[in-house]
Protein backbone atom coordinates (compact mmCIF):
# COMPACT_ATOMS: atom_id res chain seq x y z
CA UNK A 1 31.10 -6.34 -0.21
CA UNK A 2 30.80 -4.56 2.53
CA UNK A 3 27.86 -2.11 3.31
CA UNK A 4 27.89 1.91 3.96
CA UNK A 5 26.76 2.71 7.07
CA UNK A 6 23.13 4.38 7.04
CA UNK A 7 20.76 6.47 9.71
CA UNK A 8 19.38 3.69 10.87
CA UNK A 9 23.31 2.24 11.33
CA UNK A 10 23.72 5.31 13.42
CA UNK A 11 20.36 5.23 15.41
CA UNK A 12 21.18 1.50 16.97
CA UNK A 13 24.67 2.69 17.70
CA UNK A 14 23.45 5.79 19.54
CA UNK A 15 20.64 3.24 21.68
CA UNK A 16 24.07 0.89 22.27
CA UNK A 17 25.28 4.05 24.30
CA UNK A 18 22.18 4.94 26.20
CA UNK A 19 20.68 1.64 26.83
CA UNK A 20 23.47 -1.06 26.20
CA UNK A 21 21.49 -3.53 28.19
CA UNK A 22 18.15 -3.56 25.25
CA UNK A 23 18.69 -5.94 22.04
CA UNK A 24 18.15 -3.46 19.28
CA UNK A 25 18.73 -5.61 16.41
CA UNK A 26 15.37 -5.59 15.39
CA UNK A 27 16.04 -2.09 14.05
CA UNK A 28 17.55 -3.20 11.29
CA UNK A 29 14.70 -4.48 9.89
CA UNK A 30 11.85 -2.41 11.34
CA UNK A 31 13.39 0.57 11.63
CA UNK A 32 14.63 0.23 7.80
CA UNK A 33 11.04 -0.92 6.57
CA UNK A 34 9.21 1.92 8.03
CA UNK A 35 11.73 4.61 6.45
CA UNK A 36 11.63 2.95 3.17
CA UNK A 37 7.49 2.94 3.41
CA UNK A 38 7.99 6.71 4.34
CA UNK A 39 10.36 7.46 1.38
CA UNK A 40 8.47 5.47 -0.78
CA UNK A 41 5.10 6.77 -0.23
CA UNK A 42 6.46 10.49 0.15
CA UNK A 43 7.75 9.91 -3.56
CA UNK A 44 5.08 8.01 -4.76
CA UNK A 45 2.60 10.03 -3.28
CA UNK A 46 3.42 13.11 -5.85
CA UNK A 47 2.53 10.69 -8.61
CA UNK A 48 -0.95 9.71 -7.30
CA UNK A 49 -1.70 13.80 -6.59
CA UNK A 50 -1.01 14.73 -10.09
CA UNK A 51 -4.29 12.32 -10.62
CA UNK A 52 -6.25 14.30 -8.07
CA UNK A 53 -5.83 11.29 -5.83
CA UNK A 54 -4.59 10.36 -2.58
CA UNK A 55 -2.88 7.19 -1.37
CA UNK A 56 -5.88 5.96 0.31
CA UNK A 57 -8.07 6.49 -2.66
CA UNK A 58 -6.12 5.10 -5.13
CA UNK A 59 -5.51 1.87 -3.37
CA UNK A 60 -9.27 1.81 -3.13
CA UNK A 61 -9.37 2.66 -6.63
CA UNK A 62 -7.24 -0.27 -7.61
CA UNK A 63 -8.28 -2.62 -5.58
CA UNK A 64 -11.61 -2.56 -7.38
CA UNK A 65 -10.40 -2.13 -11.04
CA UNK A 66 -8.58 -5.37 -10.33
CA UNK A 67 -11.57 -7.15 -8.58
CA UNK A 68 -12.77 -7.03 -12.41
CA UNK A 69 -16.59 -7.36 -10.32
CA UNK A 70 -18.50 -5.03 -8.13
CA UNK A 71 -17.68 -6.07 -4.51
CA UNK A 72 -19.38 -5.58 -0.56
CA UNK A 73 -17.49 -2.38 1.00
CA UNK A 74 -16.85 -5.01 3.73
CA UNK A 75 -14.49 -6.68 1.11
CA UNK A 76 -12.78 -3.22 0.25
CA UNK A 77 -11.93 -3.14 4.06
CA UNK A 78 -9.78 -6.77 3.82
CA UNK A 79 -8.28 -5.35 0.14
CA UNK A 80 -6.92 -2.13 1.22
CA UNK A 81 -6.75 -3.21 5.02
CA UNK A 82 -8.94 0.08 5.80
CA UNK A 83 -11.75 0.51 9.11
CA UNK A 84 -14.99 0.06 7.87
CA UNK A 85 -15.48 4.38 9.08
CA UNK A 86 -12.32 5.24 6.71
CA UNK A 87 -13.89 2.94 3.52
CA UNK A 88 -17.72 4.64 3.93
CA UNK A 89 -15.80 7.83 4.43
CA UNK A 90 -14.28 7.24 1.11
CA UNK A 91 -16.95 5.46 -0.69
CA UNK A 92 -18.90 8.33 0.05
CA UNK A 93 -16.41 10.95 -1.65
CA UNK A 94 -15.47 8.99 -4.52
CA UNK A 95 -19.18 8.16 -5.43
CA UNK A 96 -19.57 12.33 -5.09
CA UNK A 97 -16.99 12.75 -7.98
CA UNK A 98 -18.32 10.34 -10.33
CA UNK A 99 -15.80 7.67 -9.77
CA UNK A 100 -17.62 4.99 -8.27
CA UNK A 101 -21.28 3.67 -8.07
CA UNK A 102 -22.96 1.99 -5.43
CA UNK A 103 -26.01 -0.94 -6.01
CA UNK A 104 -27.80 -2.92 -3.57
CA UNK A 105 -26.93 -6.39 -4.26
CA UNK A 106 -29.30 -8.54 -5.30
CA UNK A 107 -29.21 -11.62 -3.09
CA UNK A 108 -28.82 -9.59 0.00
CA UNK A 109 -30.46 -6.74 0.30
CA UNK A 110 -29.39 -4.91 3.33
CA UNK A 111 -25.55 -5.33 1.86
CA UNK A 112 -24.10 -2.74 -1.16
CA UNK A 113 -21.86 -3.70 -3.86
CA UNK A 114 -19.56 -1.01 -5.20
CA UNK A 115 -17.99 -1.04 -8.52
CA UNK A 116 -16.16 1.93 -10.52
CA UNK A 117 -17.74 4.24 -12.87
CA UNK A 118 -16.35 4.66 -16.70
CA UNK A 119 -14.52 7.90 -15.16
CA UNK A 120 -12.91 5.90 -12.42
CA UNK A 121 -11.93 3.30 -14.72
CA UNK A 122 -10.26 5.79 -17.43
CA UNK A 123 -8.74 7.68 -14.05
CA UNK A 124 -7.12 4.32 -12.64
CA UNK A 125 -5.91 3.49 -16.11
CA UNK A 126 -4.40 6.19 -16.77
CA UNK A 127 -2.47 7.14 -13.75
CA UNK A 128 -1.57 3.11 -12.39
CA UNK A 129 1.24 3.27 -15.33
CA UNK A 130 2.45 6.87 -14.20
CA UNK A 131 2.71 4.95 -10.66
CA UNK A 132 4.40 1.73 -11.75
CA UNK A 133 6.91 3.53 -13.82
CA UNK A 134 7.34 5.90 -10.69
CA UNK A 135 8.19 2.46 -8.76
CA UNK A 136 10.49 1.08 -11.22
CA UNK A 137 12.76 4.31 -11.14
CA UNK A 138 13.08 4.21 -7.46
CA UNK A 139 14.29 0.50 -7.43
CA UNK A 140 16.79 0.97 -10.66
CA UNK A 141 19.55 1.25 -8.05
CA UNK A 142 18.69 -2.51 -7.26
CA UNK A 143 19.81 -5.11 -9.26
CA UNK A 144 17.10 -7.61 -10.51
CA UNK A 145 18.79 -10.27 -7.94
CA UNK A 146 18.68 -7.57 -5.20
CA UNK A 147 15.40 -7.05 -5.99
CA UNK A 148 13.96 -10.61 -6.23
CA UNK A 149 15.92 -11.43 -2.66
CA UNK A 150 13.95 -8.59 -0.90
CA UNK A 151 11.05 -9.22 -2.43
CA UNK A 152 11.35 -12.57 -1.16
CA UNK A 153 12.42 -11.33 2.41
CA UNK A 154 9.80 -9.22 2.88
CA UNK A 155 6.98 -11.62 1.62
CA UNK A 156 8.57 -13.87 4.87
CA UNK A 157 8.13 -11.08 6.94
CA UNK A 158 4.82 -10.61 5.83
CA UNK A 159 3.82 -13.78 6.13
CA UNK A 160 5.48 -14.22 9.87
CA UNK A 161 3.65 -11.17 11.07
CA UNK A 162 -0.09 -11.79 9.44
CA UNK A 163 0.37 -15.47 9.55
CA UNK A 164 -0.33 -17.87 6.56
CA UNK A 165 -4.37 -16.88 6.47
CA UNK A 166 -4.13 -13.30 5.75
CA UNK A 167 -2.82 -13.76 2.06
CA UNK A 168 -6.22 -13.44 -0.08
């Protein structure tokens, strides 16, 4: 079956005129993951508001309701692949609004452990639904086989640009 012709169809087309000598085929892949992140997140981002969140904070968020343990901020950094300055910056906020408390652990003091408060766990529980069923209506175009073959294509690409140790 042959495939409509989309923007980013029309983009390498238009670089074929200007600079015919330049192998653009990458496009096709780059160019079409970065506008599906963008549509994605602008749609998915209206979910995550509605639960006073943003993106940044609810990856945070989830990333430690599904650590099940308090963990080092350093470990939050690898999880949401955030700067250490953007995680404090955000530790520091969400501990202000009662979603998340911070200890000194135990063995080491000098290091932190972070975990979420009962608040941030009802918050995260409530709204990670609202965002999966948010996901699920933007892929019902896709048939599961669709689905499961890009899934599968962009694990490889994943795993071709981070290389085989990044997966934790």
């Amino acid at each position: 079956m042959k495939r409509t012709p989309d923007l980013i169809d029309a983009a390498r087309s238009q670089w074929g005129e200007v600079h015919p000598e330049i192998d653009t085929t990458s496009i096709d892949v780059i160019g079409r993951v970065l506008r599906a992140a963008a549509v994605l997140r602008r749609r998915l981002d209206t979910t995550i508001s509605e639960g006073g969140l943003n993106r940044a904070e609810f990856d945070l968020l989830c990333a430690l309701r599904r650590s099940g343990a308090a963990v080092t901020p350093g470990r939050l950094n690898e999880l949401t692949v955030s700067s250490g300055a953007a995680t404090t910056k955000r530790l520091r906020e969400l501990t202000d609004r009662g979603l998340l408390e911070r200890s000194t652990d135990q063995r080491d003091r000098r290091s932190a452990r972070v975990r979420l408060t009962e608040q941030g766990e009802r918050l995260i529980d409530g709204l990670f639904p609202r965002v999966m069923d948010a996901e699920q209506a933007l892929l019902a175009g896709l048939a599961a086989r669709q689905r499961e073959s890009l899934a599968g294509g962009l694990a490889d690409l994943l795993r071709a640009m981070e290389g085989p140790g990044e997966a934790h």
